[in-house]
PDB file of N, CA and C in Angstrom:
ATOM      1  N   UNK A   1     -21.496  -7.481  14.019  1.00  0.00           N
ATOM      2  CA  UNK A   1     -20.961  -6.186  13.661  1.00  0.00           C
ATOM      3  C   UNK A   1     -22.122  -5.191  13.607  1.00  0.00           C
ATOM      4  N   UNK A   2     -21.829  -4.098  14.450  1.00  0.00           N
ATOM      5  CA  UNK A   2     -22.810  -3.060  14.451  1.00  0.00           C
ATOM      6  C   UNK A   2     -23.219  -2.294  12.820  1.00  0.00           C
ATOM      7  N   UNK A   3     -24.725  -1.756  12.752  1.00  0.00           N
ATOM      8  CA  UNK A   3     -24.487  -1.293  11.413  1.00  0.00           C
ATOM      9  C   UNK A   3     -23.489  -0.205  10.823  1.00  0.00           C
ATOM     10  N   UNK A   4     -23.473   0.719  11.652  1.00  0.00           N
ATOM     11  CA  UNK A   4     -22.352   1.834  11.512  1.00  0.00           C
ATOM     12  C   UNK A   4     -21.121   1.051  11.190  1.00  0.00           C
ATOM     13  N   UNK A   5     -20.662  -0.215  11.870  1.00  0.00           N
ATOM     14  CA  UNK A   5     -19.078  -0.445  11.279  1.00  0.00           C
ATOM     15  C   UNK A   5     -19.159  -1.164   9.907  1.00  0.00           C
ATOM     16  N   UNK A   6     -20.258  -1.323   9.937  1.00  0.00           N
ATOM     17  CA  UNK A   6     -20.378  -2.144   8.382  1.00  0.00           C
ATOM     18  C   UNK A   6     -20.658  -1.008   7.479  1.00  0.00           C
ATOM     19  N   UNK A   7     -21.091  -0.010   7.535  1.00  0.00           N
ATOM     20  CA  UNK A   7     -21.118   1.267   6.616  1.00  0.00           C
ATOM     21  C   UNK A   7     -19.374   1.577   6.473  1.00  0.00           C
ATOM     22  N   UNK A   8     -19.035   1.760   7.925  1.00  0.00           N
ATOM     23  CA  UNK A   8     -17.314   2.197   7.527  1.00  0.00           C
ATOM     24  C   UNK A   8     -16.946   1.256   6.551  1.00  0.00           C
ATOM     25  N   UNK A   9     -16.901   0.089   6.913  1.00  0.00           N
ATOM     26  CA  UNK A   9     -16.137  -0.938   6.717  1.00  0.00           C
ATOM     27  C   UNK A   9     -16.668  -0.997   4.590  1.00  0.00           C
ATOM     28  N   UNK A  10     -17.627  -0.711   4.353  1.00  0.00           N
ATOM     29  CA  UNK A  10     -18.052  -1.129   2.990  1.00  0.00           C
ATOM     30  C   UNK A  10     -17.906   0.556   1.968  1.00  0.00           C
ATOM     31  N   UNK A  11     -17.949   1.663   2.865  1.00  0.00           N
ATOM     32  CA  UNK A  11     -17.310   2.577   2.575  1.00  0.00           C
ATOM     33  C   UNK A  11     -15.919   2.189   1.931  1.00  0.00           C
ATOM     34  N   UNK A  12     -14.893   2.155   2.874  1.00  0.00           N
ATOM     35  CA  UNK A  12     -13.230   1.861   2.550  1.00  0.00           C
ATOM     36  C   UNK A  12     -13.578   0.772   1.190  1.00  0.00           C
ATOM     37  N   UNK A  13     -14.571  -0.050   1.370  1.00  0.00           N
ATOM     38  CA  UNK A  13     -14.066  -1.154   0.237  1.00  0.00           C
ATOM     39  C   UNK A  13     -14.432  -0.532  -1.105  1.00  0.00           C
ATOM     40  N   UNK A  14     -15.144   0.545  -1.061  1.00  0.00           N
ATOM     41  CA  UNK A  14     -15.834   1.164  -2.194  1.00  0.00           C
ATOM     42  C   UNK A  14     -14.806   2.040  -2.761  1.00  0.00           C
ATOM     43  N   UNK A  15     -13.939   2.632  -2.003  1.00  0.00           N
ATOM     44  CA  UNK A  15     -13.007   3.757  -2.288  1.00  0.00           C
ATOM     45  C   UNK A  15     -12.385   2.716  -3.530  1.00  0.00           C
ATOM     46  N   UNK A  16     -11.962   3.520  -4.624  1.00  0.00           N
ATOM     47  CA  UNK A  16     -11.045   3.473  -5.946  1.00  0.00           C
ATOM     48  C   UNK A  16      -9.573   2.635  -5.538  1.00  0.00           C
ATOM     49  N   UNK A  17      -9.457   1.900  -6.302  1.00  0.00           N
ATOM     50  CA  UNK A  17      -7.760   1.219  -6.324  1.00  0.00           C
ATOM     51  C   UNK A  17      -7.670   1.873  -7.613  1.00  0.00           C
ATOM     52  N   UNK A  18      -6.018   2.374  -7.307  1.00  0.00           N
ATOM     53  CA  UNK A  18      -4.781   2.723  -8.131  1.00  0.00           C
ATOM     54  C   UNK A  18      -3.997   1.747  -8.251  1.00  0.00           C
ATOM     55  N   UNK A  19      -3.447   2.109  -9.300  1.00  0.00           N
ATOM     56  CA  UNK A  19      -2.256   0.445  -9.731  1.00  0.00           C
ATOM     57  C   UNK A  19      -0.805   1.365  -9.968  1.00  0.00           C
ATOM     58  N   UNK A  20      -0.083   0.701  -9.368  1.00  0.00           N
ATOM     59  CA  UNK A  20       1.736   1.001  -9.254  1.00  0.00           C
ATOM     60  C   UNK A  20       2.186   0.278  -9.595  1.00  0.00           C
ATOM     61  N   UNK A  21       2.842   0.115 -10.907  1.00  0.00           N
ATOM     62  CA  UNK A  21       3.768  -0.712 -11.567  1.00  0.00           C
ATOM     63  C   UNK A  21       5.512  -1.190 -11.340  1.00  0.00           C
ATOM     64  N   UNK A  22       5.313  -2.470 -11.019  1.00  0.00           N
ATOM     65  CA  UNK A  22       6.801  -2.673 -10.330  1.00  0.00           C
ATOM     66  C   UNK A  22       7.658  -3.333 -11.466  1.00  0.00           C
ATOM     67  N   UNK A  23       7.948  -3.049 -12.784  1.00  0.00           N
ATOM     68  CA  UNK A  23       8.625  -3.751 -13.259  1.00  0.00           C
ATOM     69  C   UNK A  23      10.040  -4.424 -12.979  1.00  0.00           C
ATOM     70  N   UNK A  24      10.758  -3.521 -12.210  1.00  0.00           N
ATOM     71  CA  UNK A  24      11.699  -4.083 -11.825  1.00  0.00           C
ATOM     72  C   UNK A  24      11.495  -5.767 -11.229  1.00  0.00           C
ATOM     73  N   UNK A  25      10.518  -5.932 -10.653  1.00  0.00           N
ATOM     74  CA  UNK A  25       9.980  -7.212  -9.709  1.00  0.00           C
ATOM     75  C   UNK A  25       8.915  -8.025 -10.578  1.00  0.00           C
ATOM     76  N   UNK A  26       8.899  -7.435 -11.277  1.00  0.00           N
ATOM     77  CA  UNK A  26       7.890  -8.218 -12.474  1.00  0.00           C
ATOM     78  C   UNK A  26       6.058  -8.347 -12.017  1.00  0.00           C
ATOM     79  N   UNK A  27       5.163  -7.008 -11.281  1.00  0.00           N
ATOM     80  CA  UNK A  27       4.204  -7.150 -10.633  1.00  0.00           C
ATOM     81  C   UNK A  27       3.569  -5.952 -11.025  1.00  0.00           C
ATOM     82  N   UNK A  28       2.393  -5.592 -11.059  1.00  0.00           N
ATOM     83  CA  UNK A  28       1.558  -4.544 -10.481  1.00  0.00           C
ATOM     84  C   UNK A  28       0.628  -4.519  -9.372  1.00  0.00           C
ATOM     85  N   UNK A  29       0.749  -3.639  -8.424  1.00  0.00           N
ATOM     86  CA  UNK A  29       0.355  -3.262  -7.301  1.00  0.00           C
ATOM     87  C   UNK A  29      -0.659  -2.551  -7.575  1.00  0.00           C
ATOM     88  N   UNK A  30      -2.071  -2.845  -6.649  1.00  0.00           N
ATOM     89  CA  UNK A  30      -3.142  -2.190  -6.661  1.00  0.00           C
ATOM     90  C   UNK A  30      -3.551  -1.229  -4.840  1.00  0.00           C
ATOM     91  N   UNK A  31      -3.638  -0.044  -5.477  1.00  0.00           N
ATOM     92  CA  UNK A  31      -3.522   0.439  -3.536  1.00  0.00           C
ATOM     93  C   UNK A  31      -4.917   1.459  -3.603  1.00  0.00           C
ATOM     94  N   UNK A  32      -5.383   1.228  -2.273  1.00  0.00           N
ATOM     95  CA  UNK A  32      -6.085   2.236  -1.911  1.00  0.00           C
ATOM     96  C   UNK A  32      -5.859   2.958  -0.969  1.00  0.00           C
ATOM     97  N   UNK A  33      -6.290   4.234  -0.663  1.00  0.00           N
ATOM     98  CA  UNK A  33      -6.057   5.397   0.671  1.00  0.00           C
ATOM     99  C   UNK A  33      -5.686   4.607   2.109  1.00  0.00           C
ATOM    100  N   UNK A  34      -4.988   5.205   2.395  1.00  0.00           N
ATOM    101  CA  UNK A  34      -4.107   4.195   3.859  1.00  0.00           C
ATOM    102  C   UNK A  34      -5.101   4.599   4.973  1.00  0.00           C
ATOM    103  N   UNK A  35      -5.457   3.364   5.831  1.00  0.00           N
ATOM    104  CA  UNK A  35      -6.349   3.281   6.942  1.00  0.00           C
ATOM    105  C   UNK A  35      -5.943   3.859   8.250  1.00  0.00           C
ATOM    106  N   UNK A  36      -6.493   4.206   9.219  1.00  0.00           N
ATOM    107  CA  UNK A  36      -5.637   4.546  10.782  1.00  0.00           C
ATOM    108  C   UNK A  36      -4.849   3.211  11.388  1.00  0.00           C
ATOM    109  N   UNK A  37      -5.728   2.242  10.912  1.00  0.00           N
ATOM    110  CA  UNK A  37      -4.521   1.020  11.422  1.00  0.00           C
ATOM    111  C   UNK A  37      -3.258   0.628  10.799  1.00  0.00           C
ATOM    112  N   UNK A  38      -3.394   1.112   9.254  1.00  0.00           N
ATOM    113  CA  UNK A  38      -2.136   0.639   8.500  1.00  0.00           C
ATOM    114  C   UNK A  38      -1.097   1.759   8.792  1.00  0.00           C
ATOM    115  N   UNK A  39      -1.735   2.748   9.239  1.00  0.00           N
ATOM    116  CA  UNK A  39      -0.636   4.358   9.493  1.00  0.00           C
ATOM    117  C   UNK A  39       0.182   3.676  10.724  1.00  0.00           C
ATOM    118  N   UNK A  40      -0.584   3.114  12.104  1.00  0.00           N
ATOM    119  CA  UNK A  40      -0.152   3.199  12.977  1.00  0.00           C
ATOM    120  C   UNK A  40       1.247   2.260  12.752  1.00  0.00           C
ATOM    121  N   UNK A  41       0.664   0.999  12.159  1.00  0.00           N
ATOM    122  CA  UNK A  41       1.527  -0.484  11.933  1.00  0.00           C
ATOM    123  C   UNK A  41       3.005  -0.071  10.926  1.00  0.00           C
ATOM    124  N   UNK A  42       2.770   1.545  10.131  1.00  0.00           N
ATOM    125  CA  UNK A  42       4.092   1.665   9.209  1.00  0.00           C
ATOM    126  C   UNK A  42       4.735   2.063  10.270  1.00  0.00           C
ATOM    127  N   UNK A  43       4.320   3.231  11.194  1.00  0.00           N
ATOM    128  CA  UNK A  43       5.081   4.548  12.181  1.00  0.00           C
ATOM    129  C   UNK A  43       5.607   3.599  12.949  1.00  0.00           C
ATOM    130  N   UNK A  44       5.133   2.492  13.341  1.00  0.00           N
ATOM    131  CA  UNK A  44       5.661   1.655  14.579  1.00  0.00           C
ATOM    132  C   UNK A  44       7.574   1.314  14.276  1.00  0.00           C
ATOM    133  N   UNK A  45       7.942   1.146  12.823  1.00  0.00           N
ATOM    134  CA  UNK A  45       8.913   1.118  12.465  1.00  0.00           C
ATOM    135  C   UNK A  45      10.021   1.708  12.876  1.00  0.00           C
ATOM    136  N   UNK A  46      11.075   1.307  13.237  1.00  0.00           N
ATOM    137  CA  UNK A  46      12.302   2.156  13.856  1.00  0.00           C
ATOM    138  C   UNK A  46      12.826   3.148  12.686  1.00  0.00           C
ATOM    139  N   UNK A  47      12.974   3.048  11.724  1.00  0.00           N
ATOM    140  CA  UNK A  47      13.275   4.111  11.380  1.00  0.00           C
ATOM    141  C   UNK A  47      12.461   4.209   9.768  1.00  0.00           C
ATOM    142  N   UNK A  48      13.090   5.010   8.705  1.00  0.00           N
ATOM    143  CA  UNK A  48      12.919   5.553   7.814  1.00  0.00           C
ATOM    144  C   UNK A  48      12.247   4.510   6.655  1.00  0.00           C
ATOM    145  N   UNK A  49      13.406   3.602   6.748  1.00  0.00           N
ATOM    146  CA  UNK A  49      13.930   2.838   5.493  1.00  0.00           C
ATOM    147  C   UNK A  49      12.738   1.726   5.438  1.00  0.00           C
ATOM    148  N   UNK A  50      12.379   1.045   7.167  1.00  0.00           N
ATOM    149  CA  UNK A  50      11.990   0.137   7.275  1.00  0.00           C
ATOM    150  C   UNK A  50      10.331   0.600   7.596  1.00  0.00           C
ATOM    151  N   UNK A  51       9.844   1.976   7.360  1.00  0.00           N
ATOM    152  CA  UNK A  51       9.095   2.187   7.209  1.00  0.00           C
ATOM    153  C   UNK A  51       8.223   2.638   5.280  1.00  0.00           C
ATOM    154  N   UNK A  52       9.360   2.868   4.831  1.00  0.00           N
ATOM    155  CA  UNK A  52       9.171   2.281   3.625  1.00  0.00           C
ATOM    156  C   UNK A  52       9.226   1.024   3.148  1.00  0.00           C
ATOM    157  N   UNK A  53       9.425   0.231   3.228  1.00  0.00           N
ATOM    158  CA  UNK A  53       9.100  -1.154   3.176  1.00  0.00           C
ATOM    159  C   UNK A  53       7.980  -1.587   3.495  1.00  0.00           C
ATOM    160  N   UNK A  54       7.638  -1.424   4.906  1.00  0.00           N
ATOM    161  CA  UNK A  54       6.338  -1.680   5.271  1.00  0.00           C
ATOM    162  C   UNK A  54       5.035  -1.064   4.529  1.00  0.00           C
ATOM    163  N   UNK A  55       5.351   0.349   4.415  1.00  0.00           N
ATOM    164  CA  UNK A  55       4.450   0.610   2.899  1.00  0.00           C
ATOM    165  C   UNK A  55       3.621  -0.101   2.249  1.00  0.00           C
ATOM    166  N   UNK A  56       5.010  -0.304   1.944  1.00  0.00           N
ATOM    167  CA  UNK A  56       4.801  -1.027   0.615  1.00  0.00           C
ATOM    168  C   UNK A  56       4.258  -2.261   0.986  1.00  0.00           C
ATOM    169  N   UNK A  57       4.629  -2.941   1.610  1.00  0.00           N
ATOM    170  CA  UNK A  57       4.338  -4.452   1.962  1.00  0.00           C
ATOM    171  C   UNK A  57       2.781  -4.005   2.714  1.00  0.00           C
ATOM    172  N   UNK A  58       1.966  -3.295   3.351  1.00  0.00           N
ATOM    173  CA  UNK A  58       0.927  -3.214   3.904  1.00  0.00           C
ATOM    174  C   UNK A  58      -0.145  -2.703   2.574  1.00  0.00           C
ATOM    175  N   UNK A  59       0.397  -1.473   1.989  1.00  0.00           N
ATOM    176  CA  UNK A  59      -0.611  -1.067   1.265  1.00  0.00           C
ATOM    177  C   UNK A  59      -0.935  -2.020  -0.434  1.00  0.00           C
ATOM    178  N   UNK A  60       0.559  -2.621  -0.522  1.00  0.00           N
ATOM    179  CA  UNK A  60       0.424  -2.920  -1.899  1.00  0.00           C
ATOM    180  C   UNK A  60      -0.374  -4.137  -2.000  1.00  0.00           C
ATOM    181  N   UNK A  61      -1.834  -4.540  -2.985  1.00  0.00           N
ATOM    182  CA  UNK A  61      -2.054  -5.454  -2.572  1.00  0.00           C
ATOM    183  C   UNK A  61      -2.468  -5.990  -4.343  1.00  0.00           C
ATOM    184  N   UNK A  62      -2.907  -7.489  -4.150  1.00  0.00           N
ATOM    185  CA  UNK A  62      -3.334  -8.004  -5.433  1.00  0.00           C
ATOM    186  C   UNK A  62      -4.426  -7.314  -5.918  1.00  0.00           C
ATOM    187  N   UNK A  63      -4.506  -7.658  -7.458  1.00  0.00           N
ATOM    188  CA  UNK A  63      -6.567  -7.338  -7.964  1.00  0.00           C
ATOM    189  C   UNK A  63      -7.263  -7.539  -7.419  1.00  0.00           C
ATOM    190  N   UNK A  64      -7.277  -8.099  -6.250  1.00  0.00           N
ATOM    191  CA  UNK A  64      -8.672  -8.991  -5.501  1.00  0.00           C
ATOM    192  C   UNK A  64      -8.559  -8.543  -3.918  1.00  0.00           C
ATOM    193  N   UNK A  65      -7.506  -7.146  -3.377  1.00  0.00           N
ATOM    194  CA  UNK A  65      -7.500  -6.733  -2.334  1.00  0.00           C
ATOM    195  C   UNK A  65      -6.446  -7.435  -1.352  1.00  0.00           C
ATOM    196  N   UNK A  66      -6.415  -8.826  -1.953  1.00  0.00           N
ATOM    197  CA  UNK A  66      -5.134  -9.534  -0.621  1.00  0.00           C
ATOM    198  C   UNK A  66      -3.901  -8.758  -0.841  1.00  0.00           C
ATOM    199  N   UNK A  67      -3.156  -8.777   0.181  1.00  0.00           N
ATOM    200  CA  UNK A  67      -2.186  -9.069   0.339  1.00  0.00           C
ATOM    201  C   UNK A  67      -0.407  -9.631  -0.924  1.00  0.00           C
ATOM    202  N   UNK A  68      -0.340  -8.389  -1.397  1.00  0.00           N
ATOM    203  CA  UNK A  68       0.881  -9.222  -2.405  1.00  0.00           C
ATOM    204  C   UNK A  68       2.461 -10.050  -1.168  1.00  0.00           C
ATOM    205  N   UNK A  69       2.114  -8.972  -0.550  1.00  0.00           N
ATOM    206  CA  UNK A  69       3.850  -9.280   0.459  1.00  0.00           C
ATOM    207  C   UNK A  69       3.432  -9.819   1.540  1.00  0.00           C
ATOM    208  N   UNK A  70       4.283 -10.755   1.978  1.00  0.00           N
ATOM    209  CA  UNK A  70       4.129 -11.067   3.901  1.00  0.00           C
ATOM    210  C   UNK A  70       6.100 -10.642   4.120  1.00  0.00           C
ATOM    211  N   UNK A  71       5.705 -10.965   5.488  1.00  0.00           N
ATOM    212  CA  UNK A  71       6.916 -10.701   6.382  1.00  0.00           C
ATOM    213  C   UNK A  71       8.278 -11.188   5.399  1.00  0.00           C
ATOM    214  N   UNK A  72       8.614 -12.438   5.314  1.00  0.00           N
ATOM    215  CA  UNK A  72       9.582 -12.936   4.276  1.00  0.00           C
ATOM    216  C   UNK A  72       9.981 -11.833   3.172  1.00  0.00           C
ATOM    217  N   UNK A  73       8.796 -11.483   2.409  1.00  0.00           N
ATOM    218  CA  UNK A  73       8.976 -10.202   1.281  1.00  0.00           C
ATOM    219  C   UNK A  73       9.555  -8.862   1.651  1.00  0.00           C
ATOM    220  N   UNK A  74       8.532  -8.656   2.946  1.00  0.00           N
ATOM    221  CA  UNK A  74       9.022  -7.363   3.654  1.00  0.00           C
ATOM    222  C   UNK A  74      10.662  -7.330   4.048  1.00  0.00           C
ATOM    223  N   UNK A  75      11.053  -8.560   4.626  1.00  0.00           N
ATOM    224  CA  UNK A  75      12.566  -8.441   5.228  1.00  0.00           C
ATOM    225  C   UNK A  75      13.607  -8.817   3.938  1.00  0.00           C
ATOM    226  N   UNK A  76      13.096  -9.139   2.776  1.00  0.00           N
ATOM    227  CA  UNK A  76      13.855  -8.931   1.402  1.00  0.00           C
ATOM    228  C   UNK A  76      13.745  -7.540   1.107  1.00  0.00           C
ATOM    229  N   UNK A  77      12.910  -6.690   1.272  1.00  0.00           N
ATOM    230  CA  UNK A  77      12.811  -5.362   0.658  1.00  0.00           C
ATOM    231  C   UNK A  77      13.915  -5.054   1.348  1.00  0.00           C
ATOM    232  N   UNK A  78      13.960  -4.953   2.708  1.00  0.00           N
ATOM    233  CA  UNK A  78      14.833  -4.454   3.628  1.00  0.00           C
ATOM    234  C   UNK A  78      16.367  -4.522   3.559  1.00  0.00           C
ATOM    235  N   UNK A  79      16.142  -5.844   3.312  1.00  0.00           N
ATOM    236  CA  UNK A  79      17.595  -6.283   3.522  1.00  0.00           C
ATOM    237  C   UNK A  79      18.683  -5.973   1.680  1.00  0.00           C
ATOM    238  N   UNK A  80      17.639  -6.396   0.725  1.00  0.00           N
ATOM    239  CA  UNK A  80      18.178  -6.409  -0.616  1.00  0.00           C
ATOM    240  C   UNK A  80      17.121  -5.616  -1.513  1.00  0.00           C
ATOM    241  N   UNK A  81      16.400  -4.335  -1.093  1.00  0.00           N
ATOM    242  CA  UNK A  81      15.748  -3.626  -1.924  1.00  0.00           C
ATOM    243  C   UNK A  81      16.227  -2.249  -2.709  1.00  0.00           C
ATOM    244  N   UNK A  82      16.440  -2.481  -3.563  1.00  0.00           N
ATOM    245  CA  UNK A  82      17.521  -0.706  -3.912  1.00  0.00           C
ATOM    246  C   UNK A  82      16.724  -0.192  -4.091  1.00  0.00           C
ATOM    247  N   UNK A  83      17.160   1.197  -3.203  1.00  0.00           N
ATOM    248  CA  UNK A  83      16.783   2.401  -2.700  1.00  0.00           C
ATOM    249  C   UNK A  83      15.870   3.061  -3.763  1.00  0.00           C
ATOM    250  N   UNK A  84      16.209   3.133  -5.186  1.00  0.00           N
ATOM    251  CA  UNK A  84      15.408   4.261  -5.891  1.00  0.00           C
ATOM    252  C   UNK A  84      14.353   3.407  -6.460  1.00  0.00           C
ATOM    253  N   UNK A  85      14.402   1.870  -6.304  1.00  0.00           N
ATOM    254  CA  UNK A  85      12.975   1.489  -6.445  1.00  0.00           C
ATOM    255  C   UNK A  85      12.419   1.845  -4.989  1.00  0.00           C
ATOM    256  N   UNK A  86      12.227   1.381  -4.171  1.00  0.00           N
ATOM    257  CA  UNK A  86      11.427   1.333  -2.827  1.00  0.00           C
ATOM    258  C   UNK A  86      10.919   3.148  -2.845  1.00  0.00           C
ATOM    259  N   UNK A  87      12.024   4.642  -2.963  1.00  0.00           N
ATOM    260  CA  UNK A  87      11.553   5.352  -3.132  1.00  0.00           C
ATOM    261  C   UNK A  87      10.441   5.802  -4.396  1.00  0.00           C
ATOM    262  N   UNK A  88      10.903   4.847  -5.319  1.00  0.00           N
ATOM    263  CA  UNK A  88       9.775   5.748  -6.456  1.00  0.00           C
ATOM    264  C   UNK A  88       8.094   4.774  -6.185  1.00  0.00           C
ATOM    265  N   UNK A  89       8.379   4.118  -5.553  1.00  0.00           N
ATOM    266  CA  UNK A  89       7.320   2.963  -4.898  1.00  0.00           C
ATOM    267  C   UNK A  89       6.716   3.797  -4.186  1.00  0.00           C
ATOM    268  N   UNK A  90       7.281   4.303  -2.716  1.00  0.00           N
ATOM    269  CA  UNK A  90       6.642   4.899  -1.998  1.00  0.00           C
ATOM    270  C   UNK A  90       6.105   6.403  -2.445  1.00  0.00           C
ATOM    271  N   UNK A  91       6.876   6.951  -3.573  1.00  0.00           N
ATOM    272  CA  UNK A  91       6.454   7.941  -4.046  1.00  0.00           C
ATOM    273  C   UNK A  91       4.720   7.747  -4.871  1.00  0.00           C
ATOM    274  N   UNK A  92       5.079   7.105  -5.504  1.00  0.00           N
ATOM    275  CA  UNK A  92       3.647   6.305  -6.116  1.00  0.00           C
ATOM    276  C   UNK A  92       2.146   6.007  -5.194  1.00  0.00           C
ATOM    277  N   UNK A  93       2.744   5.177  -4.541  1.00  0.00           N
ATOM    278  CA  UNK A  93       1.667   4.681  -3.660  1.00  0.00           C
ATOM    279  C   UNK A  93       1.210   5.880  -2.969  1.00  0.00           C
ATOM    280  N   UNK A  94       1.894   6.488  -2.414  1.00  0.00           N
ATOM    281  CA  UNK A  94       1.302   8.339  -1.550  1.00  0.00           C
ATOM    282  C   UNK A  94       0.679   9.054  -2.779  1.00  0.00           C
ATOM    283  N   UNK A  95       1.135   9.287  -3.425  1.00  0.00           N
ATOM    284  CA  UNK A  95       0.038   9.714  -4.737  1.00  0.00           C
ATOM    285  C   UNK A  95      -0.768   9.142  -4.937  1.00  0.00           C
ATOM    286  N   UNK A  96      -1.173   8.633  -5.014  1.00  0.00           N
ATOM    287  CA  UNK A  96      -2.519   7.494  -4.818  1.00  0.00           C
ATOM    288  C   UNK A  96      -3.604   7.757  -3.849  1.00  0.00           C
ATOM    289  N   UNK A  97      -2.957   8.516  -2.412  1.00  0.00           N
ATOM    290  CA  UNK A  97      -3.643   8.944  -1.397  1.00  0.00           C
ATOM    291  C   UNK A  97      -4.498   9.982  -1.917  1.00  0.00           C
ATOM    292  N   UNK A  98      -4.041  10.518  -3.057  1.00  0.00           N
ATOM    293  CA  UNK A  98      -4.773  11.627  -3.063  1.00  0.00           C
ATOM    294  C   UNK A  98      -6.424  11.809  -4.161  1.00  0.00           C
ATOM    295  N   UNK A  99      -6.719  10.162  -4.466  1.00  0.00           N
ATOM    296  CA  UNK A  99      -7.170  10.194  -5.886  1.00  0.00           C
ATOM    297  C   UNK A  99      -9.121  10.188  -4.692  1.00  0.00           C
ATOM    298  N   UNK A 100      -9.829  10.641  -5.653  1.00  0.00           N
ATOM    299  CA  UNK A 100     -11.392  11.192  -5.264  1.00  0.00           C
ATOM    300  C   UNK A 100     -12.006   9.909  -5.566  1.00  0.00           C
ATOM    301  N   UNK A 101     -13.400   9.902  -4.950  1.00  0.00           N
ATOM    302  CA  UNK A 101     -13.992   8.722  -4.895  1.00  0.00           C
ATOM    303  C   UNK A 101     -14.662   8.970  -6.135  1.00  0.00           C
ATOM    304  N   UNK A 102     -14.229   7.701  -7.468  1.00  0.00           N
ATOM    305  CA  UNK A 102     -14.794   7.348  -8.505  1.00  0.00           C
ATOM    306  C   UNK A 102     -14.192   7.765  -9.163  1.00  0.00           C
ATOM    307  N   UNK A 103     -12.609   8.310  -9.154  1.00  0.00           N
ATOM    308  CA  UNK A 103     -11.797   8.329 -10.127  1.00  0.00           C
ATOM    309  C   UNK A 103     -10.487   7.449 -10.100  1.00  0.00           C
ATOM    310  N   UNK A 104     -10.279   7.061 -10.492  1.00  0.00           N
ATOM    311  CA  UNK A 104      -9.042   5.900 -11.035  1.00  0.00           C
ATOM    312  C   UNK A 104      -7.782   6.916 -11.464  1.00  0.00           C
ATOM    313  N   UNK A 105      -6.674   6.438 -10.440  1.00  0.00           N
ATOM    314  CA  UNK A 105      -5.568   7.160 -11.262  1.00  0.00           C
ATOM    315  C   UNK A 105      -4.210   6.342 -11.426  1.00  0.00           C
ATOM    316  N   UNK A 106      -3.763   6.361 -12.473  1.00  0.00           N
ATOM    317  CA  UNK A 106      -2.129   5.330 -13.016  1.00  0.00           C
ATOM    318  C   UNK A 106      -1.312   6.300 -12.928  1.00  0.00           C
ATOM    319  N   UNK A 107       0.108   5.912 -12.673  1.00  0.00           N
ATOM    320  CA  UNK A 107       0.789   6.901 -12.937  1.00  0.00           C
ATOM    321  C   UNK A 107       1.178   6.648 -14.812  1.00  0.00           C
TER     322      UNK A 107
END
């Protein structure tokens, strides 16, 4: 890996996690500012709904940066996720986009 991508790359890891609380699901979600690859992988989505899901399932991740959702999770959101959680989810997590490097924000 060239040095420049390892500057990007340790940049992004430096940026602040926010935490989104899912009680309904019994979890908290830790997110940071959405990447050009995770933008492309939500938009790819046919429509609206299933691009909220993916959201969620791409950006939301454990304390330790993995991954909370895979595919299985994602096609439960989809199929059996009510609407005003997944929206106040995605509302959350986009607020989050907006937090400065070295400040922490909860809702």
């Amino acid at each position: 890996m060239s040095a420049f991508a390892e500057k990007i790359k340790s940049h992004y890891a430096g940026l602040p996690m926010g935490t989104v609380e899912v009680p309904e699901w019994g979890l908290t979600l830790h997110v940071r500012r959405a990447t050009i690859g995770q933008s492309a992988i939500i938009l790819k989505e046919s429509d609206q709904f299933r691009q909220a899901c993916r959201l969620i399932q791409i950006r939301g991740k454990k304390e330790d940066g993995f991954p909370v959702f895979d595919e299985q999770d994602f096609e439960a959101m989809v199929s059996h996720g009510e609407v005003s959680v997944i929206n106040r989810l995605v509302d959350e997590i986009m607020a989050l986009g907006d937090l400065e490097e070295g400040e922490a924000k909860k809702p």
